[in-house]
Protein backbone atom coordinates (compact mmCIF):
# COMPACT_ATOMS: atom_id res chain seq x y z
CA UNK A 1 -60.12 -8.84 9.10
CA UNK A 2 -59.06 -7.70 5.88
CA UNK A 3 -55.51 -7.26 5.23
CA UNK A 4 -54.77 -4.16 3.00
CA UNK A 5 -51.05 -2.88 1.90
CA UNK A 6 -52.05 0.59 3.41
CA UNK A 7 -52.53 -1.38 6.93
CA UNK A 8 -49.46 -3.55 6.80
CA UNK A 9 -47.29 0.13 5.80
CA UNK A 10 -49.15 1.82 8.96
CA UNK A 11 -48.51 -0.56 11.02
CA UNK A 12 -44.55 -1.54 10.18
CA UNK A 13 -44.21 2.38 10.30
CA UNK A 14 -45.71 2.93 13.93
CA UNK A 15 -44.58 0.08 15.40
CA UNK A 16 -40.87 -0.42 13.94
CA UNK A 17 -40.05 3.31 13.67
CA UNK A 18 -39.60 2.43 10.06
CA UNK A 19 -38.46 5.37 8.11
CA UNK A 20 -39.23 3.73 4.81
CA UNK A 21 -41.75 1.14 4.00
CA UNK A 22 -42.59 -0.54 0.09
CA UNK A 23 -45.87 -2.78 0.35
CA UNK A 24 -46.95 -4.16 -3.25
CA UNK A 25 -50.21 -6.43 -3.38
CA UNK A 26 -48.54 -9.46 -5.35
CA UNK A 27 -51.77 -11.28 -5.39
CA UNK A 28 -52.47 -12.09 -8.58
CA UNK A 29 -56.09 -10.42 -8.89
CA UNK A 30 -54.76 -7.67 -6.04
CA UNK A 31 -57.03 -9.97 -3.51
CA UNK A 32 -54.51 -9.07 -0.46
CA UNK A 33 -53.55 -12.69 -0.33
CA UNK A 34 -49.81 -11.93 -1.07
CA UNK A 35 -47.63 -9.49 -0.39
CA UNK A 36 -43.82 -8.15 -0.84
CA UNK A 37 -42.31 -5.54 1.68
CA UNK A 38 -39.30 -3.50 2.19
CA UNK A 39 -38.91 -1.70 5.92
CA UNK A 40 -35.99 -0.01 6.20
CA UNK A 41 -36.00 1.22 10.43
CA UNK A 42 -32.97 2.26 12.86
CA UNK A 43 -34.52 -0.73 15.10
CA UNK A 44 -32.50 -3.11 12.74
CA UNK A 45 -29.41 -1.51 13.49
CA UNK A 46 -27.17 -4.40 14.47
CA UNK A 47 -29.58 -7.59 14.12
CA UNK A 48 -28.99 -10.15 11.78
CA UNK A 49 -31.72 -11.08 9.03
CA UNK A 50 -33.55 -13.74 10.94
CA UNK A 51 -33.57 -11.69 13.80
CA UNK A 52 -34.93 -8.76 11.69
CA UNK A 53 -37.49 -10.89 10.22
CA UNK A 54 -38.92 -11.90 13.21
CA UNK A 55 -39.38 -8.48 14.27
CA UNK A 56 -41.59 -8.09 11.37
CA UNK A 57 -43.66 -11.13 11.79
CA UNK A 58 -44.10 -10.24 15.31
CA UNK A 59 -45.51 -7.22 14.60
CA UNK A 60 -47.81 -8.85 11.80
CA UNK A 61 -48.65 -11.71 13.50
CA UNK A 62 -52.22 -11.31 12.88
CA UNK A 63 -52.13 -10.08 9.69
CA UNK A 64 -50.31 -12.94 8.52
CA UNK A 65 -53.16 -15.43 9.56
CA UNK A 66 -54.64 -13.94 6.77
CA UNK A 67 -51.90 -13.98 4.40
CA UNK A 68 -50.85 -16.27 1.63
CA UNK A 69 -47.51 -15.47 1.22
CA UNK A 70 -45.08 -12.95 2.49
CA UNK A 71 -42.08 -11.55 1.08
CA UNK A 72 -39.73 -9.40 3.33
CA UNK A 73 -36.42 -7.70 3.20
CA UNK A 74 -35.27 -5.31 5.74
CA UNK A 75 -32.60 -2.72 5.76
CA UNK A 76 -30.82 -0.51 8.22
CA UNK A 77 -31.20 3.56 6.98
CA UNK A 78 -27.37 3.12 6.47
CA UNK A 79 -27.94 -0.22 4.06
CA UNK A 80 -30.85 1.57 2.20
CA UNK A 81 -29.09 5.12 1.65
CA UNK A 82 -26.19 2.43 0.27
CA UNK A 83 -28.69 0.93 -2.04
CA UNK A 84 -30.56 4.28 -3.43
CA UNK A 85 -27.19 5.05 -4.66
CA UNK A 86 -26.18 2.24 -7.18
């Protein structure tokens, strides 16, 4: 299966309820061996990081068979609407 930043963004949306989701192709040649996300849902609402985290890896748990490396921060709505304004 190959792994494309459009797929990862499609599938953090539907299945987190993200409301905002960044997915760059850090791969040096853009090979979809690396990648670096931001998901910002209400689903985080409440969970620490690790717990967050998990939720994404969960939900990319295929995927990331076929990943190198994956870089992930997630924000609540209320964290990211704080960030967007500094």
């Amino acid at each position: 299966m190959a792994v494309s930043a459009d797929h990862i963004r499609d599938k953090l949306t539907k299945e987190l309820g993200a409301v905002h989701v960044d997915v760059e192709d850090t791969s040096q040649n853009r090979c979809a061996a690396s990648f670096k996300v931001l998901v910002v849902s209400p689903q985080f609402e409440g969970k620490p990081l690790l717990q967050r985290h998990r939720m994404v890896n969960t939900c990319l748990v295929e995927e990331l068979k076929e990943i190198h490396a994956f870089e992930q921060k997630t924000l609540t709505p209320e964290q990211w609407d704080k960030l967007k304004l500094q």
